[in-house]
PDB file of N, CA and C in Angstrom:
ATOM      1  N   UNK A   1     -32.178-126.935 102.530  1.00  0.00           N
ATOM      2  CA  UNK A   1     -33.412-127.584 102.160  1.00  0.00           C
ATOM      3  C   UNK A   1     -34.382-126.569 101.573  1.00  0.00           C
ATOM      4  N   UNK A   2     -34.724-125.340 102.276  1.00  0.00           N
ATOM      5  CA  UNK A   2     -35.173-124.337 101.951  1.00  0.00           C
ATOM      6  C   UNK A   2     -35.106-124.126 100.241  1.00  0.00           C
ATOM      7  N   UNK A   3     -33.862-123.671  99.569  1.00  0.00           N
ATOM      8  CA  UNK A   3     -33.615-123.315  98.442  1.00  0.00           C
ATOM      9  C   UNK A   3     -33.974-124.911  97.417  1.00  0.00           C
ATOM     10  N   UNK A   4     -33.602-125.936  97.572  1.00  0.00           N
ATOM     11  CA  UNK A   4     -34.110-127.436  97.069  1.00  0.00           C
ATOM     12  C   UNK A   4     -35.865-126.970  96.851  1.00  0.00           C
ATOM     13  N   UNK A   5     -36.267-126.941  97.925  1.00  0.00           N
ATOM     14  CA  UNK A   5     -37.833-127.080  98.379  1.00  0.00           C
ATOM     15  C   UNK A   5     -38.513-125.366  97.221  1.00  0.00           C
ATOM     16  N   UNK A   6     -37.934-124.297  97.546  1.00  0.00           N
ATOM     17  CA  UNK A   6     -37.888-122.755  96.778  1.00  0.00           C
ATOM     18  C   UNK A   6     -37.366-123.125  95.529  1.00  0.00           C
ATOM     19  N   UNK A   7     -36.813-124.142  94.386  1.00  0.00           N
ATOM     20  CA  UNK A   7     -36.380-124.150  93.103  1.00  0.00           C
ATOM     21  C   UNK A   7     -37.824-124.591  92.510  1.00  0.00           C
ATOM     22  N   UNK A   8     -38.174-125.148  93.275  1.00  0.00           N
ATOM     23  CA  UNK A   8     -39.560-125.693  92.413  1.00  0.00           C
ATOM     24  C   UNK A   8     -39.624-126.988  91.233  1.00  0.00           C
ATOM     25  N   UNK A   9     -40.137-127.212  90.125  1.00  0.00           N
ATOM     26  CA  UNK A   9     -39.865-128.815  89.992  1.00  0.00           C
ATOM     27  C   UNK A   9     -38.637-128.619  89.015  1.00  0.00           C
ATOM     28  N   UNK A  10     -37.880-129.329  89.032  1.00  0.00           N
ATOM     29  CA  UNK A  10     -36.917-128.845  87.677  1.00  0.00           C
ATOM     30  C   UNK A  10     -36.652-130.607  87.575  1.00  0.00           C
ATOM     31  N   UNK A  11     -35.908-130.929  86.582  1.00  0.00           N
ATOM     32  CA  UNK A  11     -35.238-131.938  86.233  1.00  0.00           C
ATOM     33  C   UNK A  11     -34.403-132.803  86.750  1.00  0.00           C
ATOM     34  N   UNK A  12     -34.022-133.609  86.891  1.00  0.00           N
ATOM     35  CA  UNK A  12     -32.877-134.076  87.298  1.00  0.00           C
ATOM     36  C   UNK A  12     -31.762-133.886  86.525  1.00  0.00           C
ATOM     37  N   UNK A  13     -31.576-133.721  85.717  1.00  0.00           N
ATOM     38  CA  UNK A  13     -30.505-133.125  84.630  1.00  0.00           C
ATOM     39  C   UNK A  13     -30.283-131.619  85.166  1.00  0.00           C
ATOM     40  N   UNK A  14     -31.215-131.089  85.954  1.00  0.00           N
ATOM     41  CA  UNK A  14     -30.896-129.573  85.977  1.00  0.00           C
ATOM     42  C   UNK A  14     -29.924-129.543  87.524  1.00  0.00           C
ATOM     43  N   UNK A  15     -30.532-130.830  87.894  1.00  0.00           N
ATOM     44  CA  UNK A  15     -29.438-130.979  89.649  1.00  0.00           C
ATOM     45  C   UNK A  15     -28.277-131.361  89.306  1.00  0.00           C
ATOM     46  N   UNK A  16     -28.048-132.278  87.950  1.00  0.00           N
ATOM     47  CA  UNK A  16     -27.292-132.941  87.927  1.00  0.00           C
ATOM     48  C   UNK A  16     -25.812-131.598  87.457  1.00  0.00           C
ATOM     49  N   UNK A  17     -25.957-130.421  87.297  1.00  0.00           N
ATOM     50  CA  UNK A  17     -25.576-129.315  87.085  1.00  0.00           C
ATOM     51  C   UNK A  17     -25.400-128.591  87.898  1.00  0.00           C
ATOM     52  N   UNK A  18     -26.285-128.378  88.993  1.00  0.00           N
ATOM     53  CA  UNK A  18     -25.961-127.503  89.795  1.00  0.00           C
ATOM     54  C   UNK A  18     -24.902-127.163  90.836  1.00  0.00           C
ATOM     55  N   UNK A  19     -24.441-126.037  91.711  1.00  0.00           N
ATOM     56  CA  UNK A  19     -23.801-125.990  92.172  1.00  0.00           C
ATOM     57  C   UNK A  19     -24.496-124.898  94.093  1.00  0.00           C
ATOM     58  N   UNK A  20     -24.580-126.139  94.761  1.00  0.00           N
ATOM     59  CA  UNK A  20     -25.017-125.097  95.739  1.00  0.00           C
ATOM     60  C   UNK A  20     -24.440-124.736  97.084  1.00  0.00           C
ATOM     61  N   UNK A  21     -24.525-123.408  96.901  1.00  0.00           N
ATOM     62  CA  UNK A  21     -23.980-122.646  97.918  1.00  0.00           C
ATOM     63  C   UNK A  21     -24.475-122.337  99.354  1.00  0.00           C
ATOM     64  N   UNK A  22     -23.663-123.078 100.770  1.00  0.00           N
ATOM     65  CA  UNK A  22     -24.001-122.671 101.935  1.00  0.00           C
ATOM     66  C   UNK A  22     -23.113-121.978 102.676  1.00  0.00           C
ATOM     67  N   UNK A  23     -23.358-121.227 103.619  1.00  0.00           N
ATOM     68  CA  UNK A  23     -22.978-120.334 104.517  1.00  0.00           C
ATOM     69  C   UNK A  23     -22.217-121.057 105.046  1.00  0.00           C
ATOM     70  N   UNK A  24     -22.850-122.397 106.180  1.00  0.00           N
ATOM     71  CA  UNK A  24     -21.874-123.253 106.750  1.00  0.00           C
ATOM     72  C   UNK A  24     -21.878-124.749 106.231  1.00  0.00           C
ATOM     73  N   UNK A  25     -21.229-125.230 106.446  1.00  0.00           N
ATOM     74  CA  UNK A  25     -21.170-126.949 106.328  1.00  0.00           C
ATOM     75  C   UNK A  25     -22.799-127.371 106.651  1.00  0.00           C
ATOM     76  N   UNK A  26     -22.776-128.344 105.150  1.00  0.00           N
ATOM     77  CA  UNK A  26     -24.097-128.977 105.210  1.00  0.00           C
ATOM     78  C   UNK A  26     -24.732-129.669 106.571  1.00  0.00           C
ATOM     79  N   UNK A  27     -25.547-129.810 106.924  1.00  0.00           N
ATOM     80  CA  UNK A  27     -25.971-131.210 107.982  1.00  0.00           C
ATOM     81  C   UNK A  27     -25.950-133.100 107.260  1.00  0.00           C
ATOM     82  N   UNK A  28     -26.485-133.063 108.258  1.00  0.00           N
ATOM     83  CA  UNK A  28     -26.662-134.903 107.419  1.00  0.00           C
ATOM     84  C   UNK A  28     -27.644-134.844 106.660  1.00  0.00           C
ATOM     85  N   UNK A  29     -28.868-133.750 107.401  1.00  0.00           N
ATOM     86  CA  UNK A  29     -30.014-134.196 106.135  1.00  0.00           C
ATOM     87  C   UNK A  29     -29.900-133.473 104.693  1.00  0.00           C
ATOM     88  N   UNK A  30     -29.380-131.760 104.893  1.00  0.00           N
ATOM     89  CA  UNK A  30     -29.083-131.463 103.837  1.00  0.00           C
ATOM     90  C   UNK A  30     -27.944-132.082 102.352  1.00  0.00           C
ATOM     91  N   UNK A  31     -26.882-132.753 103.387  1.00  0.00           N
ATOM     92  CA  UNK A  31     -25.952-133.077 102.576  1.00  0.00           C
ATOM     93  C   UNK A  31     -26.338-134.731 102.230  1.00  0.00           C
ATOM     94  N   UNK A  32     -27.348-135.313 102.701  1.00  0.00           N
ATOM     95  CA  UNK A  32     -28.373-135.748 102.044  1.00  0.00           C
ATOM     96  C   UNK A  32     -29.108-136.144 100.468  1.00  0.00           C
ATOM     97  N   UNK A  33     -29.148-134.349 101.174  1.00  0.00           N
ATOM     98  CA  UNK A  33     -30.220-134.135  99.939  1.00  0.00           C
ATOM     99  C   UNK A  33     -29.430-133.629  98.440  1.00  0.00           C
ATOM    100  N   UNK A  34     -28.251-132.878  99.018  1.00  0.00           N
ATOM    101  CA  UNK A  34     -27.217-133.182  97.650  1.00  0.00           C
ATOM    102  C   UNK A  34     -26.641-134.733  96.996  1.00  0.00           C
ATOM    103  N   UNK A  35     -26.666-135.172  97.984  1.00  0.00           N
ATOM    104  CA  UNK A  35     -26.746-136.866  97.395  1.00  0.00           C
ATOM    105  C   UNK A  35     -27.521-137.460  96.692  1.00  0.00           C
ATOM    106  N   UNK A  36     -29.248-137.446  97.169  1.00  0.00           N
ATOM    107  CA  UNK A  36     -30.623-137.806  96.573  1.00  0.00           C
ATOM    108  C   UNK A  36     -30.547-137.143  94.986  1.00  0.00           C
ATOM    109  N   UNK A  37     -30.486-135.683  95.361  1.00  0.00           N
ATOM    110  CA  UNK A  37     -30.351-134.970  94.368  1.00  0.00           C
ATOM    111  C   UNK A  37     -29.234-134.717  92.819  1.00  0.00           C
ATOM    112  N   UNK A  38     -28.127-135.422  93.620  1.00  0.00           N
ATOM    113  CA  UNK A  38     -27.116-135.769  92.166  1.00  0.00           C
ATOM    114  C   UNK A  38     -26.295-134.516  91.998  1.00  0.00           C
ATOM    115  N   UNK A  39     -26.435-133.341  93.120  1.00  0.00           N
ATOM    116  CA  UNK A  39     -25.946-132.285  93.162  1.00  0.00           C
ATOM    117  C   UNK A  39     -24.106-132.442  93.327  1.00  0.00           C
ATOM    118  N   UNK A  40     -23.632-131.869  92.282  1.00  0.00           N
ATOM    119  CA  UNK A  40     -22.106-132.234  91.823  1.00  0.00           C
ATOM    120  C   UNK A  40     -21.392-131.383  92.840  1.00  0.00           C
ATOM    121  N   UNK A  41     -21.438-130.576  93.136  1.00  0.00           N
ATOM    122  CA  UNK A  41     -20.826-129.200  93.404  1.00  0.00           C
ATOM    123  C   UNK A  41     -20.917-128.541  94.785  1.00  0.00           C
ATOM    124  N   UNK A  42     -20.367-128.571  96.081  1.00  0.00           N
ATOM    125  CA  UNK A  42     -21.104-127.552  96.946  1.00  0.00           C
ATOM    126  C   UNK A  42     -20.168-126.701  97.596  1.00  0.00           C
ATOM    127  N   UNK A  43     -20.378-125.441  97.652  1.00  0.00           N
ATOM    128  CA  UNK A  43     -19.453-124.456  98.068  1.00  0.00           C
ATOM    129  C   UNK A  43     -20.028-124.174  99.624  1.00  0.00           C
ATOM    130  N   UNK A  44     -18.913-124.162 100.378  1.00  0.00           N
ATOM    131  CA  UNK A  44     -19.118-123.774 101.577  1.00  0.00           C
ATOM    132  C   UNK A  44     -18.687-122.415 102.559  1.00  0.00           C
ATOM    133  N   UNK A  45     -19.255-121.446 102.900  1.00  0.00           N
ATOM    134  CA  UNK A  45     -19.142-120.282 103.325  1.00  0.00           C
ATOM    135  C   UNK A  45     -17.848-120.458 104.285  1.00  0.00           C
ATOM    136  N   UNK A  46     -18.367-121.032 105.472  1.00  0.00           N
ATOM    137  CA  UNK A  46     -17.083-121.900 106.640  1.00  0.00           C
ATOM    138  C   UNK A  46     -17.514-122.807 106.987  1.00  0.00           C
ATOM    139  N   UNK A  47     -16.629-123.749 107.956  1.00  0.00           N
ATOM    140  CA  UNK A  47     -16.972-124.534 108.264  1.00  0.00           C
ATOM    141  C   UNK A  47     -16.642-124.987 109.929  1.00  0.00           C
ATOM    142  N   UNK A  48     -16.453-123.849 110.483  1.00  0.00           N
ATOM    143  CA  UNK A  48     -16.196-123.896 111.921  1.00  0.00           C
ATOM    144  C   UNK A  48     -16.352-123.877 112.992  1.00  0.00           C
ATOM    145  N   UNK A  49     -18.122-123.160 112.824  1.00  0.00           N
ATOM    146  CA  UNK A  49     -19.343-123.125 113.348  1.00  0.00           C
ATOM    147  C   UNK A  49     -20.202-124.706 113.833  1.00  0.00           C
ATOM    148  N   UNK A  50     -19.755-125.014 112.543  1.00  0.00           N
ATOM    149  CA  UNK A  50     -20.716-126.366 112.490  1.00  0.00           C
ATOM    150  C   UNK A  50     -19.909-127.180 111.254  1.00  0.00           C
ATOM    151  N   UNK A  51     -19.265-128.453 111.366  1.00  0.00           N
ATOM    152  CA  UNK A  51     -18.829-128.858 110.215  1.00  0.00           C
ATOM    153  C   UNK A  51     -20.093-130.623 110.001  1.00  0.00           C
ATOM    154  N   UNK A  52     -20.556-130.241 108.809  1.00  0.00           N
ATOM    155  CA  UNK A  52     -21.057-131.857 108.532  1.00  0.00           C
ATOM    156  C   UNK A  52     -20.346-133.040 107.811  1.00  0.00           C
ATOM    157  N   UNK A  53     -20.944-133.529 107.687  1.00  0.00           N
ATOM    158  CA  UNK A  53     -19.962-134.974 106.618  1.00  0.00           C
ATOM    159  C   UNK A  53     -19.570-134.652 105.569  1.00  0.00           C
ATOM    160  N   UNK A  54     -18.651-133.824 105.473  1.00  0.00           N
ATOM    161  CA  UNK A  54     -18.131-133.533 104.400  1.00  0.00           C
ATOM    162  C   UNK A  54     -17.113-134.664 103.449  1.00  0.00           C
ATOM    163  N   UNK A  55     -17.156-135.054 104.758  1.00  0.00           N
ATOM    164  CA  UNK A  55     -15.421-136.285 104.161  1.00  0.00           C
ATOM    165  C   UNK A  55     -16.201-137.238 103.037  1.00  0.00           C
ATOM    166  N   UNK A  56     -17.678-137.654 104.195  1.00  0.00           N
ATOM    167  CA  UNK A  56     -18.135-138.849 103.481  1.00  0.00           C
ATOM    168  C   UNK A  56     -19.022-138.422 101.865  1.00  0.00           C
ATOM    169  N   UNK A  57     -19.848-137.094 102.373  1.00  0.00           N
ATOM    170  CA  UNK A  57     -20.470-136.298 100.648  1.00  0.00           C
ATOM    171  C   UNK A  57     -18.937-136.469  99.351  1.00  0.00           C
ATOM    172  N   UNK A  58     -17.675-136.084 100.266  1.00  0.00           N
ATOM    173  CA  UNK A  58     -16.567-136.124  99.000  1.00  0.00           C
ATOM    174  C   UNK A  58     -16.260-137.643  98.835  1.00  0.00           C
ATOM    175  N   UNK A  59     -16.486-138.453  99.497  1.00  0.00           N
ATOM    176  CA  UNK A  59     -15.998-140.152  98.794  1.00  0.00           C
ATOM    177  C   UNK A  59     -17.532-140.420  98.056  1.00  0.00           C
ATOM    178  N   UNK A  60     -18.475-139.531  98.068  1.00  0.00           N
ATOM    179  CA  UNK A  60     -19.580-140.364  97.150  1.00  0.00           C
ATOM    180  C   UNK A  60     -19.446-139.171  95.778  1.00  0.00           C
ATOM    181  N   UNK A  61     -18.082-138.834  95.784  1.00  0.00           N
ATOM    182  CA  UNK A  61     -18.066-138.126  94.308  1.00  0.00           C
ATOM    183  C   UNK A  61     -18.714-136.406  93.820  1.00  0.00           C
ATOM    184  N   UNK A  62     -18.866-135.643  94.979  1.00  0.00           N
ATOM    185  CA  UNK A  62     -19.175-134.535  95.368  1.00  0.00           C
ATOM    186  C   UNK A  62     -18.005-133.589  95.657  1.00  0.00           C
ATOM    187  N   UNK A  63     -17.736-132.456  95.028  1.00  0.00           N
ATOM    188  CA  UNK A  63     -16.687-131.746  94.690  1.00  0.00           C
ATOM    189  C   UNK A  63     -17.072-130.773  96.146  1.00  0.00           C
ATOM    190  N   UNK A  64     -16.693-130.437  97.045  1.00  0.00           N
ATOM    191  CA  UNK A  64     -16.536-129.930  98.477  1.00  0.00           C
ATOM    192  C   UNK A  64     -15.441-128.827  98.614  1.00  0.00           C
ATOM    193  N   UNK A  65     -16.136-127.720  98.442  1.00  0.00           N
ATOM    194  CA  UNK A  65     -14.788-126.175  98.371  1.00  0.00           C
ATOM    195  C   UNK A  65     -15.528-125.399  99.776  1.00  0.00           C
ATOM    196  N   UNK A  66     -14.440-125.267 100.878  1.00  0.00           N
ATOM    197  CA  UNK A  66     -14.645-124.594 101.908  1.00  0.00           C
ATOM    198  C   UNK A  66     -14.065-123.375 101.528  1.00  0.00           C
ATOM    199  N   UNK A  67     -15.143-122.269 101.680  1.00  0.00           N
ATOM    200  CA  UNK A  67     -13.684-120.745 101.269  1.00  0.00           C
ATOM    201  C   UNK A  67     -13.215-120.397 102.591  1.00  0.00           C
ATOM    202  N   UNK A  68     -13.833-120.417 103.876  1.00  0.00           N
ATOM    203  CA  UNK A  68     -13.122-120.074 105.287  1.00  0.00           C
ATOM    204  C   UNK A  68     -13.482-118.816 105.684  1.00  0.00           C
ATOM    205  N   UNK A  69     -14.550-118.194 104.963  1.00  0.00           N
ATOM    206  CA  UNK A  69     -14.933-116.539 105.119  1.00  0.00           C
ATOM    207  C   UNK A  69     -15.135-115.978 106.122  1.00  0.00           C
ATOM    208  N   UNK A  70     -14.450-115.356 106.602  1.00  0.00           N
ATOM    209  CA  UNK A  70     -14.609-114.636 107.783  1.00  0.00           C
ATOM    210  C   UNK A  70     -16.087-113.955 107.894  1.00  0.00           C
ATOM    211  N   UNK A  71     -15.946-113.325 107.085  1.00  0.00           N
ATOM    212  CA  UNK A  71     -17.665-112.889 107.719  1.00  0.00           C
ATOM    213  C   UNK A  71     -18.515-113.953 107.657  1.00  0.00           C
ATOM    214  N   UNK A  72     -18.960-115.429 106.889  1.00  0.00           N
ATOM    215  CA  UNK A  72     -19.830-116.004 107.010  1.00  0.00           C
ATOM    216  C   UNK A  72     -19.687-116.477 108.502  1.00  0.00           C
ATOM    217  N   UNK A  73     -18.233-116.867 109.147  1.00  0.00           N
ATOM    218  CA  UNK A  73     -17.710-117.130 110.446  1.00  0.00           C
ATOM    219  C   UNK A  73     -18.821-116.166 111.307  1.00  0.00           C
ATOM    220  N   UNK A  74     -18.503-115.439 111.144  1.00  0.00           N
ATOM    221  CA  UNK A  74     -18.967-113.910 112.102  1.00  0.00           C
ATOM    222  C   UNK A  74     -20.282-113.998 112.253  1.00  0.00           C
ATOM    223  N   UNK A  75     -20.412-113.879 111.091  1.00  0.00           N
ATOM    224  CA  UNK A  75     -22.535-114.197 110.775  1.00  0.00           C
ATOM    225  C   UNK A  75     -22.898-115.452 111.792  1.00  0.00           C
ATOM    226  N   UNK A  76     -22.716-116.243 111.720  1.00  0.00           N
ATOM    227  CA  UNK A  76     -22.626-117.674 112.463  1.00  0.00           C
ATOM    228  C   UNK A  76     -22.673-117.587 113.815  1.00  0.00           C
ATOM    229  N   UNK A  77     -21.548-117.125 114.263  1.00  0.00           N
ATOM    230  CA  UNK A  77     -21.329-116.906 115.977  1.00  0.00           C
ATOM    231  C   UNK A  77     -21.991-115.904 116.511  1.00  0.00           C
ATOM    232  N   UNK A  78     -22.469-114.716 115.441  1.00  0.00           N
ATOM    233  CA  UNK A  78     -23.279-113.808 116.655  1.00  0.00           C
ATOM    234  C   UNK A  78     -24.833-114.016 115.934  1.00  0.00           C
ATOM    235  N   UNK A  79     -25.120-115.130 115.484  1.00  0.00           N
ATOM    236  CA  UNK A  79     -26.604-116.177 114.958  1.00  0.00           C
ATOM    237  C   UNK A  79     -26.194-116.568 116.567  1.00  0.00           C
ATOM    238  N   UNK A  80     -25.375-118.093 116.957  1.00  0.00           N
ATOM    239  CA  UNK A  80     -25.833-118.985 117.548  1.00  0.00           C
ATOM    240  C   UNK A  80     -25.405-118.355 119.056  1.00  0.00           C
ATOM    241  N   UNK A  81     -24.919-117.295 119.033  1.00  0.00           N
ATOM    242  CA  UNK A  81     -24.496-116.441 120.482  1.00  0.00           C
ATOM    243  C   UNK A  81     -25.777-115.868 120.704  1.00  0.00           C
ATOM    244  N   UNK A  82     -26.748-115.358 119.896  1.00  0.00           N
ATOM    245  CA  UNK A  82     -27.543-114.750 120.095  1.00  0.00           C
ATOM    246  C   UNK A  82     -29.277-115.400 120.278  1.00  0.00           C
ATOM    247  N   UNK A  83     -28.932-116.672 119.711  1.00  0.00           N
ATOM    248  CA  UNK A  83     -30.139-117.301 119.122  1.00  0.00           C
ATOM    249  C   UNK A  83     -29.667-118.978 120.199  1.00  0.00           C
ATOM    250  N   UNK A  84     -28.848-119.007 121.128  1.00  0.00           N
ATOM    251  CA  UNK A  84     -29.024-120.581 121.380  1.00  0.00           C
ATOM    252  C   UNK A  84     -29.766-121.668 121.504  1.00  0.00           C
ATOM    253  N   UNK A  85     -30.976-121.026 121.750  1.00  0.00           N
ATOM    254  CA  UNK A  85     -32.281-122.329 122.116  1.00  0.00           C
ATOM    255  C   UNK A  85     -32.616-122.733 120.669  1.00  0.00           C
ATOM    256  N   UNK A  86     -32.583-121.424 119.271  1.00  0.00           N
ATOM    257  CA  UNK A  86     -33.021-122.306 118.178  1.00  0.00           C
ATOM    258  C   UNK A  86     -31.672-122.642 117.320  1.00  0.00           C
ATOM    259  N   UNK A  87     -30.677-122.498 118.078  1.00  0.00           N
ATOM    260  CA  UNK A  87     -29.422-123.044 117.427  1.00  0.00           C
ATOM    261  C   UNK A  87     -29.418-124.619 118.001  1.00  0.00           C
ATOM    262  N   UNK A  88     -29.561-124.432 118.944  1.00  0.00           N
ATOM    263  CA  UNK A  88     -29.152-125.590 119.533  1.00  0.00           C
ATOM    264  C   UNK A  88     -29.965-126.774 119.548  1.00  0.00           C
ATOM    265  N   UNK A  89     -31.848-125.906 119.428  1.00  0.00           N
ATOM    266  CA  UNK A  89     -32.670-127.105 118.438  1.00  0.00           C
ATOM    267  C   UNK A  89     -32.387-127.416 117.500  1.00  0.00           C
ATOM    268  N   UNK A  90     -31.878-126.700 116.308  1.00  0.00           N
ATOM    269  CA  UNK A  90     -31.729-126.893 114.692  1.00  0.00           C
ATOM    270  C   UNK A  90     -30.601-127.510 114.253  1.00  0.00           C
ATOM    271  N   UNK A  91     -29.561-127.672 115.647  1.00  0.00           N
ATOM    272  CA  UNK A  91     -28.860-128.461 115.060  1.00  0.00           C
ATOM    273  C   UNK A  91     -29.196-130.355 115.785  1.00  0.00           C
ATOM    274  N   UNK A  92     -30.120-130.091 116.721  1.00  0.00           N
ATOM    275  CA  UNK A  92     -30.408-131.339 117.369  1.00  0.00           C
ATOM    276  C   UNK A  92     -29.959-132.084 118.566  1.00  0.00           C
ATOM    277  N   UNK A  93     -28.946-130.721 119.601  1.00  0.00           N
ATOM    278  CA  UNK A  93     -28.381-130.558 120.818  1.00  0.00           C
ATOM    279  C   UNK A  93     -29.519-130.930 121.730  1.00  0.00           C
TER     280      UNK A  93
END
């Protein structure tokens, strides 16, 4: 949401192009907002941490590439090992 909200006003033709990149699997609201947004494309760091609706973003015509990266993995687990109270708010536990 952050980077959506940080692009500032652009087009809809310019979403309708884009391709955006997360660390882990979207949430509902973000993957959402690639929906609202018309966003074609989303690359995913991993998805093992946290996986969102991915199945359902790919039946509404959204191209969904998990790379499985070990370090984004890594990054992730010693985030929510280290951080649980705002992991576990942010994801809505």
């Amino acid at each position: 949401m952050d980077c959506l909200e940080s692009a500032g006003r652009i087009t809809a033709a310019d979403y309708r192009r884009a391709t955006l990149y997360s660390t882990l699997s979207p949430c509902d609201m973000c993957s959402g907002a690639v929906l609202l947004y018309g966003i074609p494309k989303v690359i995913i760091g991993e998805n093992r941490t946290f996986c969102g609706p991915e199945d359902y973003v790919r039946s509404r015509g959204v191209e969904v590439v998990v790379i499985d990266n070990q370090e984004c993995r890594q990054l992730m687990e010693t985030f929510i090992k280290n951080n649980p109270e705002l992991w576990n708010e942010d994801i809505g536990v």
